[in-house]
Structures are given as structure tokens and as C-alpha cells.
PDB file of N, CA and C in Angstrom:
ATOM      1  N   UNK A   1     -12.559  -9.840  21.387  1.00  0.00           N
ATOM      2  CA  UNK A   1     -12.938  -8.439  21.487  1.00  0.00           C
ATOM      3  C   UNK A   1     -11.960  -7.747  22.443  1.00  0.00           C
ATOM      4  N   UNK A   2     -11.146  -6.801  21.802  1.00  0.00           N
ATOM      5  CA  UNK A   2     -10.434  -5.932  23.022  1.00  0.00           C
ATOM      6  C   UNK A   2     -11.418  -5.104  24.058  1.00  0.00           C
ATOM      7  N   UNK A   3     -10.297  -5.107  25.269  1.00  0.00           N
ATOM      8  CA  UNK A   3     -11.322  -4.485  26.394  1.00  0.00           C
ATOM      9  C   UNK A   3     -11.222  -3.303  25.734  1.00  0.00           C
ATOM     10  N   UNK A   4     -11.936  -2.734  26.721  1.00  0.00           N
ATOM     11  CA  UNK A   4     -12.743  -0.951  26.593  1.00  0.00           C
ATOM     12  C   UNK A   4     -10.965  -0.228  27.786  1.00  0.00           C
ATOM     13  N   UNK A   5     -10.813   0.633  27.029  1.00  0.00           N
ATOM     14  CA  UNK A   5     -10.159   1.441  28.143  1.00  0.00           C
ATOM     15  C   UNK A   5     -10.905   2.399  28.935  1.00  0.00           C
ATOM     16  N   UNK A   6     -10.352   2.953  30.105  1.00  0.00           N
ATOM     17  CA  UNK A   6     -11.118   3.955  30.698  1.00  0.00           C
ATOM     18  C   UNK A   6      -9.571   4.184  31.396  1.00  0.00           C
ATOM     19  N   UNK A   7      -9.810   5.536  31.905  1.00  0.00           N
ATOM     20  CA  UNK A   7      -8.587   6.382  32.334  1.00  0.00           C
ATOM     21  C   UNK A   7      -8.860   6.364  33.620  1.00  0.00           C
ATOM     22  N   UNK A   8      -8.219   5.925  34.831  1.00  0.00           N
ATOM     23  CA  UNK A   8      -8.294   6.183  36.301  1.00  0.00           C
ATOM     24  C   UNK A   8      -9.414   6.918  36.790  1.00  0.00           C
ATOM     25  N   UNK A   9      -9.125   8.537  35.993  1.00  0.00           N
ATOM     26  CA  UNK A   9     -10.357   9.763  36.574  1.00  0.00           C
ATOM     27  C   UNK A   9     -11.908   9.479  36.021  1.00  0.00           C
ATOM     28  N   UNK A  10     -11.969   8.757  34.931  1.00  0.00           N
ATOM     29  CA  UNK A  10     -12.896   8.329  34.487  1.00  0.00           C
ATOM     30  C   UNK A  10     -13.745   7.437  35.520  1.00  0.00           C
ATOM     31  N   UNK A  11     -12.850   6.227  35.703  1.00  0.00           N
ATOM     32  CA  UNK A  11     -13.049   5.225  36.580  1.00  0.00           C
ATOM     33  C   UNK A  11     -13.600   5.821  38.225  1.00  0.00           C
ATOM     34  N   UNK A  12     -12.629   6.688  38.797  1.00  0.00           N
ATOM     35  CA  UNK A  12     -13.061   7.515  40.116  1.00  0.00           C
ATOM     36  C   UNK A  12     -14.253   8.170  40.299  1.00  0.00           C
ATOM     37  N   UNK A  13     -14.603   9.026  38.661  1.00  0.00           N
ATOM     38  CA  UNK A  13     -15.581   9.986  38.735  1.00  0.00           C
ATOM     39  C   UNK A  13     -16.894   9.235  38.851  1.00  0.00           C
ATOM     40  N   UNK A  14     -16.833   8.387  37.934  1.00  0.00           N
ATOM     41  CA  UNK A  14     -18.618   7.023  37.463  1.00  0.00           C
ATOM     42  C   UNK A  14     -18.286   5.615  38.096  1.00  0.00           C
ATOM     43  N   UNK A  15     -17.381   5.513  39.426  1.00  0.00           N
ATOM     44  CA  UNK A  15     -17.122   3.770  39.959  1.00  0.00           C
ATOM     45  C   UNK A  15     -18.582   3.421  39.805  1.00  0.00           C
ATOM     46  N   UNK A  16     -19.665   3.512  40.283  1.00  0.00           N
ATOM     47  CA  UNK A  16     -21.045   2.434  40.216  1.00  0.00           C
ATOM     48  C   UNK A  16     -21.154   2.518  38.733  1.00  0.00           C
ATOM     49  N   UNK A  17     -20.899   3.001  38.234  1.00  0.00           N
ATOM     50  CA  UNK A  17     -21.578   2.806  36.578  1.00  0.00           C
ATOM     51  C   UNK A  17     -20.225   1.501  35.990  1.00  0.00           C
ATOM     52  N   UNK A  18     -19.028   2.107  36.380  1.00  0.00           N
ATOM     53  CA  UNK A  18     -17.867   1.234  35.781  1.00  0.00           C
ATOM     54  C   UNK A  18     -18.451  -0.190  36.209  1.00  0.00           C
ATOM     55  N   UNK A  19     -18.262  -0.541  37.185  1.00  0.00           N
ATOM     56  CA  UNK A  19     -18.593  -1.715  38.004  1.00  0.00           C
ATOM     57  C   UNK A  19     -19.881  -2.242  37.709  1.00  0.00           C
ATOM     58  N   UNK A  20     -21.201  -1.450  37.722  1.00  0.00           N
ATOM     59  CA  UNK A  20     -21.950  -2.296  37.031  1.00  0.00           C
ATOM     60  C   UNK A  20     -22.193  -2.465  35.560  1.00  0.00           C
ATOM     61  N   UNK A  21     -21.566  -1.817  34.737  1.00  0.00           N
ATOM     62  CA  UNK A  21     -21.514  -2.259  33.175  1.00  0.00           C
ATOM     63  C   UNK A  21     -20.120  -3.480  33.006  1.00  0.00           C
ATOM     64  N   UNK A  22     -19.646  -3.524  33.847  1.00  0.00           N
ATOM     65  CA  UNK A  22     -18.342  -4.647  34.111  1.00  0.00           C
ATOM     66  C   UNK A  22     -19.677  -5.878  34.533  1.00  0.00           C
ATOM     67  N   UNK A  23     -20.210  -5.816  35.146  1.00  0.00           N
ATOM     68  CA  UNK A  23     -21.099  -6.576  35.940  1.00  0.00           C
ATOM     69  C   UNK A  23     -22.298  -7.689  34.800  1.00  0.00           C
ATOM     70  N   UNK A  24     -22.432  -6.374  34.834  1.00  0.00           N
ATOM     71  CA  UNK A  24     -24.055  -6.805  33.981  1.00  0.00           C
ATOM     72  C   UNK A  24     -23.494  -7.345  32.218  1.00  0.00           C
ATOM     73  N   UNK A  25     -22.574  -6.441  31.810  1.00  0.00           N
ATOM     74  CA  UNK A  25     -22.345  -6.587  30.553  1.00  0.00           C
ATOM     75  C   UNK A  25     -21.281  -8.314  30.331  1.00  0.00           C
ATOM     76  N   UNK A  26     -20.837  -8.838  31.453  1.00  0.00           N
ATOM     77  CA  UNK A  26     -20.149  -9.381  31.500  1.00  0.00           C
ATOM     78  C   UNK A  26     -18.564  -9.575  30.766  1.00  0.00           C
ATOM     79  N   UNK A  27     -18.404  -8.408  30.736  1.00  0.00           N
ATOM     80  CA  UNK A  27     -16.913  -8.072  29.763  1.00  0.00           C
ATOM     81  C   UNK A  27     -16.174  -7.654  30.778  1.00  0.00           C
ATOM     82  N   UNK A  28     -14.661  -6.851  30.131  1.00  0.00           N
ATOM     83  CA  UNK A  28     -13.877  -6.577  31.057  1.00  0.00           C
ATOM     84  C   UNK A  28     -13.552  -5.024  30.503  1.00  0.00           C
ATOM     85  N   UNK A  29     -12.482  -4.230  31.344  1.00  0.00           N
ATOM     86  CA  UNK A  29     -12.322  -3.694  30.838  1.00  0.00           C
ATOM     87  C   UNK A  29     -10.235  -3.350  31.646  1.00  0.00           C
ATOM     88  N   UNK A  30     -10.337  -2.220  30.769  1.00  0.00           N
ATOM     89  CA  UNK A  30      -8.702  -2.210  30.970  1.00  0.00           C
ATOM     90  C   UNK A  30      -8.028  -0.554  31.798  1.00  0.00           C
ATOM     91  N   UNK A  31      -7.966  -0.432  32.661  1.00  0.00           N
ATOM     92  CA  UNK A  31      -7.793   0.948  33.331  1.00  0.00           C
ATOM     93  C   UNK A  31      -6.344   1.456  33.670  1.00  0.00           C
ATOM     94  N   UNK A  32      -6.185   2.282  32.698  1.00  0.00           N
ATOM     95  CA  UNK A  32      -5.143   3.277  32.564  1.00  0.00           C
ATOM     96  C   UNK A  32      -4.538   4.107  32.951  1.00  0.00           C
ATOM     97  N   UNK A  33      -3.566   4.549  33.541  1.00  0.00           N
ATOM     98  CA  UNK A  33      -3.124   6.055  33.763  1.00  0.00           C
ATOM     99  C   UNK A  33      -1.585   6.051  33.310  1.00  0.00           C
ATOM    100  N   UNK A  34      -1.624   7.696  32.939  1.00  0.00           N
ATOM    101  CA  UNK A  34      -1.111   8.302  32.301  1.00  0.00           C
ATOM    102  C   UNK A  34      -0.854   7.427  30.847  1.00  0.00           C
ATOM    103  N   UNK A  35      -1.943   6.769  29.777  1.00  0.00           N
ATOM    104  CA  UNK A  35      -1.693   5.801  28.821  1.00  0.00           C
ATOM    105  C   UNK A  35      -0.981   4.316  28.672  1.00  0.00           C
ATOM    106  N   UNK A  36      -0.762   4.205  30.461  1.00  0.00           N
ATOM    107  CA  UNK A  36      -0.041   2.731  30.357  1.00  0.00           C
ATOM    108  C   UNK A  36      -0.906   1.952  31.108  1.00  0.00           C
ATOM    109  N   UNK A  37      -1.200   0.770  30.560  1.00  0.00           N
ATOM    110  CA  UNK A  37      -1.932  -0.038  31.967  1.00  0.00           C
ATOM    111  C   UNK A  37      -1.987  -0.239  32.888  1.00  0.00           C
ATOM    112  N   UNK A  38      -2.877  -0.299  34.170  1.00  0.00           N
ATOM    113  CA  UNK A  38      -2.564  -0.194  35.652  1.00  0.00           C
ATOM    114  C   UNK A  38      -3.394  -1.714  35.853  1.00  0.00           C
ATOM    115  N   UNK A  39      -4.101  -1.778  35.484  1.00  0.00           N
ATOM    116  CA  UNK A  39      -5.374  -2.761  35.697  1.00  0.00           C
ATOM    117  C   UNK A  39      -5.732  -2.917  35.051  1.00  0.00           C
ATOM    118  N   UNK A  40      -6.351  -4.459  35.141  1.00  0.00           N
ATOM    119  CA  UNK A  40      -7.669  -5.224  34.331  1.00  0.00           C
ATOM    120  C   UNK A  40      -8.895  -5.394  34.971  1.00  0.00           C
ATOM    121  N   UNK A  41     -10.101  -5.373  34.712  1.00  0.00           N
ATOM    122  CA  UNK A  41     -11.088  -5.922  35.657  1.00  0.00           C
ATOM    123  C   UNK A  41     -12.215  -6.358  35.066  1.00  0.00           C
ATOM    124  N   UNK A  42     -12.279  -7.736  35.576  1.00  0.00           N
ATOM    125  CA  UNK A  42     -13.537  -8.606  34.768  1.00  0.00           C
ATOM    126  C   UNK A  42     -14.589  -8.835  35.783  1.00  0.00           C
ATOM    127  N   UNK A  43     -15.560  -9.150  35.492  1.00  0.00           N
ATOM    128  CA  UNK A  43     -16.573  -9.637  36.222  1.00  0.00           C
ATOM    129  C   UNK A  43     -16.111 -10.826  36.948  1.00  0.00           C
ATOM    130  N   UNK A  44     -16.843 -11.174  38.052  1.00  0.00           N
ATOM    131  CA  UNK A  44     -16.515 -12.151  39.024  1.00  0.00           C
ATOM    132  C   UNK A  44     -17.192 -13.468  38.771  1.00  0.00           C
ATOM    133  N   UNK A  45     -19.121 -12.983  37.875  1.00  0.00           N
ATOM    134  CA  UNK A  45     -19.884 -13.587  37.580  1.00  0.00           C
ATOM    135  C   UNK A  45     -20.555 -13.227  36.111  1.00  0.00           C
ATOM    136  N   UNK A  46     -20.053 -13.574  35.179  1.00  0.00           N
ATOM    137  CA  UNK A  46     -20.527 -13.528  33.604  1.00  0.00           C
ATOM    138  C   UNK A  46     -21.840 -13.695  33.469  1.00  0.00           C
ATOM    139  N   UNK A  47     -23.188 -13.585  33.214  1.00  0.00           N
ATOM    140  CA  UNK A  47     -24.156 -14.436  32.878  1.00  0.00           C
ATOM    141  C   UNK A  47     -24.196 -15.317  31.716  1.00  0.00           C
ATOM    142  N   UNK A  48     -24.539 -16.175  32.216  1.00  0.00           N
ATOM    143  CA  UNK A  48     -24.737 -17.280  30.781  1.00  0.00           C
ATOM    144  C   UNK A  48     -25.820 -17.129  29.860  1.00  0.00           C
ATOM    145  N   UNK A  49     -24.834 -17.401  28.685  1.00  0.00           N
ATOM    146  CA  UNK A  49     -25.714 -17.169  27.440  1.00  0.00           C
ATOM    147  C   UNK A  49     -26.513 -18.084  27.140  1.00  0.00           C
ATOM    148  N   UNK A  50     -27.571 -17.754  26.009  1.00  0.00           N
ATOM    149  CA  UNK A  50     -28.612 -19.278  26.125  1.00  0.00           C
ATOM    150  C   UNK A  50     -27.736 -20.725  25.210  1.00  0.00           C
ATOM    151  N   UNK A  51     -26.972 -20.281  24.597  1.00  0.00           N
ATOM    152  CA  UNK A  51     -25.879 -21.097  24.073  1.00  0.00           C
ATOM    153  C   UNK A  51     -25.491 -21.659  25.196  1.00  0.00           C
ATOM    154  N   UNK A  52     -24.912 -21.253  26.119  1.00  0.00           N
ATOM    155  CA  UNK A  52     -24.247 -22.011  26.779  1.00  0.00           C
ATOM    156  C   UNK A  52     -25.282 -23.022  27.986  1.00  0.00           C
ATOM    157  N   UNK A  53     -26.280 -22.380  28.292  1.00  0.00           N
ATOM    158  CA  UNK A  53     -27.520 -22.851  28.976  1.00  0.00           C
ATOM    159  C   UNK A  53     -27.753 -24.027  28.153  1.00  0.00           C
ATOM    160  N   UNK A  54     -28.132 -24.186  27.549  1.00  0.00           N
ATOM    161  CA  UNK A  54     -28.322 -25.540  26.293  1.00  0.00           C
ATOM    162  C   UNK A  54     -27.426 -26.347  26.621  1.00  0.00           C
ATOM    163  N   UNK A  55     -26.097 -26.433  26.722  1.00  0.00           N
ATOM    164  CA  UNK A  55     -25.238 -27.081  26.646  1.00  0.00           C
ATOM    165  C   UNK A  55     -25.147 -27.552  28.076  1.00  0.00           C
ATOM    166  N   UNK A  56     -24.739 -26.633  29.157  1.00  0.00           N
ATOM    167  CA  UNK A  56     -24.984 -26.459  30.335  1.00  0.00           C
ATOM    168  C   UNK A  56     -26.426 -27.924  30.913  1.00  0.00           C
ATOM    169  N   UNK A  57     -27.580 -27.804  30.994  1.00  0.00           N
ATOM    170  CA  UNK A  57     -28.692 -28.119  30.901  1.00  0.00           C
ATOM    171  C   UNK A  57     -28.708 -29.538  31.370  1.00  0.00           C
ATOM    172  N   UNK A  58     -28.131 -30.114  30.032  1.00  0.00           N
ATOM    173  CA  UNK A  58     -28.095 -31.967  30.460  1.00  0.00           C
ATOM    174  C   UNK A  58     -27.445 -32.129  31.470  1.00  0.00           C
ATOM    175  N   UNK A  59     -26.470 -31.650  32.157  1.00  0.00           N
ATOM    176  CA  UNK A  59     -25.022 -31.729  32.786  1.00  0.00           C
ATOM    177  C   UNK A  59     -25.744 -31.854  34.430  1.00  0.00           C
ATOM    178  N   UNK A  60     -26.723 -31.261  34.346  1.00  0.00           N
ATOM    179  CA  UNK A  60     -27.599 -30.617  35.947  1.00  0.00           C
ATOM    180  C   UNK A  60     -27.995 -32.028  36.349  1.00  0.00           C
ATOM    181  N   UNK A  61     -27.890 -32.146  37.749  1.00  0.00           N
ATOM    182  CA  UNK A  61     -28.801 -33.452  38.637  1.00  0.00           C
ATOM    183  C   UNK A  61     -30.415 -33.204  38.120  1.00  0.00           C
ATOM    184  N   UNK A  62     -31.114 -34.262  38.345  1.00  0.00           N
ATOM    185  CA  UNK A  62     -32.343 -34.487  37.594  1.00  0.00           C
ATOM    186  C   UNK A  62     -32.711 -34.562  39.692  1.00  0.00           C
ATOM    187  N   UNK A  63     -33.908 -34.176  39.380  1.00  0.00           N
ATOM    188  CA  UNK A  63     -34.812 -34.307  40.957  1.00  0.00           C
ATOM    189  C   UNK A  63     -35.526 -35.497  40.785  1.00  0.00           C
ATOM    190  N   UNK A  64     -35.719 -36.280  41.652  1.00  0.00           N
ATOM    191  CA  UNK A  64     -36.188 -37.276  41.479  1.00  0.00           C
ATOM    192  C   UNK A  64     -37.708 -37.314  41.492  1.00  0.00           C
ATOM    193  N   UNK A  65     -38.277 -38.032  41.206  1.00  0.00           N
ATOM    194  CA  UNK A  65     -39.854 -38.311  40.922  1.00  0.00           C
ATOM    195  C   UNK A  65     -40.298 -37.652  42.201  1.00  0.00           C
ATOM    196  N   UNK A  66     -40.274 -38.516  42.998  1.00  0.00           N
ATOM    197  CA  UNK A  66     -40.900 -38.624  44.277  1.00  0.00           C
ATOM    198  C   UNK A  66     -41.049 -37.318  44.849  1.00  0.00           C
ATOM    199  N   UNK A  67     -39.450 -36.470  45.059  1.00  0.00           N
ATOM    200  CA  UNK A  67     -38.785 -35.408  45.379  1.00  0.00           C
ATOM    201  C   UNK A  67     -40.067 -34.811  45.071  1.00  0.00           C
ATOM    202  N   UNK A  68     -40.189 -34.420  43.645  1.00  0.00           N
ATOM    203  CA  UNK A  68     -40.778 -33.932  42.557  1.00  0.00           C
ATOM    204  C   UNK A  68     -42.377 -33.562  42.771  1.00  0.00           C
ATOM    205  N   UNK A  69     -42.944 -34.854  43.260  1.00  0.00           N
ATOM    206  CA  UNK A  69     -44.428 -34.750  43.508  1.00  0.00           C
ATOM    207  C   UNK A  69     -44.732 -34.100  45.392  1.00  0.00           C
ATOM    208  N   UNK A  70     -43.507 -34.417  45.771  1.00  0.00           N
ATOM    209  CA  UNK A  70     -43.771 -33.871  47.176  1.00  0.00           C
ATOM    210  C   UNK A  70     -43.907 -32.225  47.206  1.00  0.00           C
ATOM    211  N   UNK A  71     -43.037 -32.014  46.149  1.00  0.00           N
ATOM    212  CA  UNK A  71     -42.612 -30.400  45.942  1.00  0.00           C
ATOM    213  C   UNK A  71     -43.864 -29.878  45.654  1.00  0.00           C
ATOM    214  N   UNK A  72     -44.410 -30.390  44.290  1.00  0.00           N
ATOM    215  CA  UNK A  72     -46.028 -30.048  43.928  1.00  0.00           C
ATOM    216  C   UNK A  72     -46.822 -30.197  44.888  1.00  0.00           C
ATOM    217  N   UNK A  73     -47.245 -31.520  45.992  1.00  0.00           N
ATOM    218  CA  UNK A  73     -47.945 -31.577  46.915  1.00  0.00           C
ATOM    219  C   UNK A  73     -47.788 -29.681  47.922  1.00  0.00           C
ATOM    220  N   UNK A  74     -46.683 -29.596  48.193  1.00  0.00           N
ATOM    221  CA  UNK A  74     -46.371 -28.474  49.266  1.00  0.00           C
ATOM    222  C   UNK A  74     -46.802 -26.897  48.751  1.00  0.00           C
ATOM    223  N   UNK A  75     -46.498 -27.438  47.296  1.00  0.00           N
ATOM    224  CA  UNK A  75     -46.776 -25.822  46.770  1.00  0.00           C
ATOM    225  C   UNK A  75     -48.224 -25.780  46.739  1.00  0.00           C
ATOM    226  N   UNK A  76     -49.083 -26.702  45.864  1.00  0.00           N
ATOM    227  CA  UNK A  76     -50.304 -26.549  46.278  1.00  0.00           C
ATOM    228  C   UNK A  76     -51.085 -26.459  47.702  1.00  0.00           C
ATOM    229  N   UNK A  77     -50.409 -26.916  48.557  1.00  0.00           N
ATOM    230  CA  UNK A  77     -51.204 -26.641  49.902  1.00  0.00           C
ATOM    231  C   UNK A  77     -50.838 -25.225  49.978  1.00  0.00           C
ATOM    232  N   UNK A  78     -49.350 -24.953  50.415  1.00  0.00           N
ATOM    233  CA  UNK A  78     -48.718 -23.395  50.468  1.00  0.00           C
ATOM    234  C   UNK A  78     -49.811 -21.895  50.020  1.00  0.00           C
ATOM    235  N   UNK A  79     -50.135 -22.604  48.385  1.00  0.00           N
ATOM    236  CA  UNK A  79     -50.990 -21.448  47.662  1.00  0.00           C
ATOM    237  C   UNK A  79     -52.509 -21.732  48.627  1.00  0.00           C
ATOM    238  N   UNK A  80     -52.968 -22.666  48.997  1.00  0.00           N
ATOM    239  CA  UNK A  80     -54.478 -22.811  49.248  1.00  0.00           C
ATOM    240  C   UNK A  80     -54.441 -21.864  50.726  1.00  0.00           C
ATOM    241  N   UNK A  81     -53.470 -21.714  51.052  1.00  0.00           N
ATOM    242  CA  UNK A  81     -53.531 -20.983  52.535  1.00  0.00           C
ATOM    243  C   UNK A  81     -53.550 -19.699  52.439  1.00  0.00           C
ATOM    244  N   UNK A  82     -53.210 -19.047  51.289  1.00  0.00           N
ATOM    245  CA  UNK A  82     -53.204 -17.610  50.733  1.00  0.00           C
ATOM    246  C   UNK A  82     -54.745 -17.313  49.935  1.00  0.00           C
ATOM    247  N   UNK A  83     -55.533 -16.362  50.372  1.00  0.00           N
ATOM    248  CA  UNK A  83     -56.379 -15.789  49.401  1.00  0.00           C
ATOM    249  C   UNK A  83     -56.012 -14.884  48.583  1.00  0.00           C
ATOM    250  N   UNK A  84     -56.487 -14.777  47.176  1.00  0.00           N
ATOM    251  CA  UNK A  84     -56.668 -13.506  46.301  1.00  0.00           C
ATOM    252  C   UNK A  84     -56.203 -12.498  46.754  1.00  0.00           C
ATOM    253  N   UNK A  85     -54.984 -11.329  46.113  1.00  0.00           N
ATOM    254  CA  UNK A  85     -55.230  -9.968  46.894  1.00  0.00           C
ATOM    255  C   UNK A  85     -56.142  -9.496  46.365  1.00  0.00           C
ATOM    256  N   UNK A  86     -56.219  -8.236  46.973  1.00  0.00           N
ATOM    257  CA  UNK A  86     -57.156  -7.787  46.439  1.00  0.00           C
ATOM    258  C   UNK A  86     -56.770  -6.539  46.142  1.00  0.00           C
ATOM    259  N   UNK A  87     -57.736  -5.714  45.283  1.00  0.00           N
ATOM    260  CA  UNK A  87     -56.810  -4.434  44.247  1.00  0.00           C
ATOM    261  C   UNK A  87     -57.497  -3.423  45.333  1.00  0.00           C
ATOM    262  N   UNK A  88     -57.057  -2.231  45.449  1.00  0.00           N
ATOM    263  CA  UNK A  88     -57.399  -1.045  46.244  1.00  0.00           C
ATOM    264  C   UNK A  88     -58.272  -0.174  45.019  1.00  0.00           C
ATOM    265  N   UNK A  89     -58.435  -0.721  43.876  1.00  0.00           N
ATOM    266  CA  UNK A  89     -58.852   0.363  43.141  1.00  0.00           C
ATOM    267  C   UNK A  89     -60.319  -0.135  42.472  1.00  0.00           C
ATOM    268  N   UNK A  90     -60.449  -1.639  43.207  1.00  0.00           N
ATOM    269  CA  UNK A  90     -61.811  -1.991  42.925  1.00  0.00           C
ATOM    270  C   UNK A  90     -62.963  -1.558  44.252  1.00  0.00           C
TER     271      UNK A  90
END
């Protein structure tokens, strides 16, 4: 897919919008002046697609059992120390 151009003044006038559709969209884009290229700019951090998550997935350290049940032990105590909120509108 070719990048997107945008023209310098473009880029100056909307920087938070440039930067976060660079961001979020994980593409790049290509910034211009006077019709010749000045710059490229890609994201730093792409999000991963679920394609690649799948693949990704097996590759991860496994937590070990033990690890595992201690974690559950902590969270269940953690939650028992918290009551219910409660709604302001009951």
C-alpha cells in the first residue's frame, strides 16, 4: 500500500491528528514540500493483528503451575478485601 501524502502545512496545521492516525492506524505516511519528499514517518509501535497474535501466541513463556495458583490464591484474597460499590442512584 503506498503511503498517504500530506504537505508540510497540512502536517503543521492538524500535528495531533497526523501523529495519532500514524499511531493508531499503524501505517505510515510520506510528508512533502513544495511536491518533493522531505520525510517519512511510521509508527514506532504497529498494533498486532489477530493474524499475527495467533502466530505470535505459542512463541510466549508459559507461567508455571505453581506461579499460576499463587496468582489465583492473591487475587482472590485481594477481591475479598474490597466490598460491592455501591450505585448513588439506588
Amino acid at each position: 500500500m503506498p503511503l498517504q501524502k500530506f504537505t508540510v502545512t497540512e502536517v503543521a496545521r492538524n500535528l495531533s491528528d497526523f501523529f495519532s492516525r500514524i499511531h493508531y492506524q499503524g501505517s505510515g505516511a510520506l510528508v512533502v514540500k513544495g511536491g518533493k519528499p522531505l520525510v517519512k514517518v511510521t509508527s514506532a509501535r504497529r498494533p498486532k493483528t489477530c493474524g499475527e497474535l495467533a502466530v505470535l501466541w505459542p512463541t510466549l513463556a508459559q507461567v508455571p503451575a505453581e506461579e499460576a495458583v499463587r496468582f489465583e490464591r492473591d487475587l482472590k484474597a485481594a477481591k475479598s478485601n474490597f466490598s460491592p460499590m455501591k450505585s448513588k442512584w439506588d
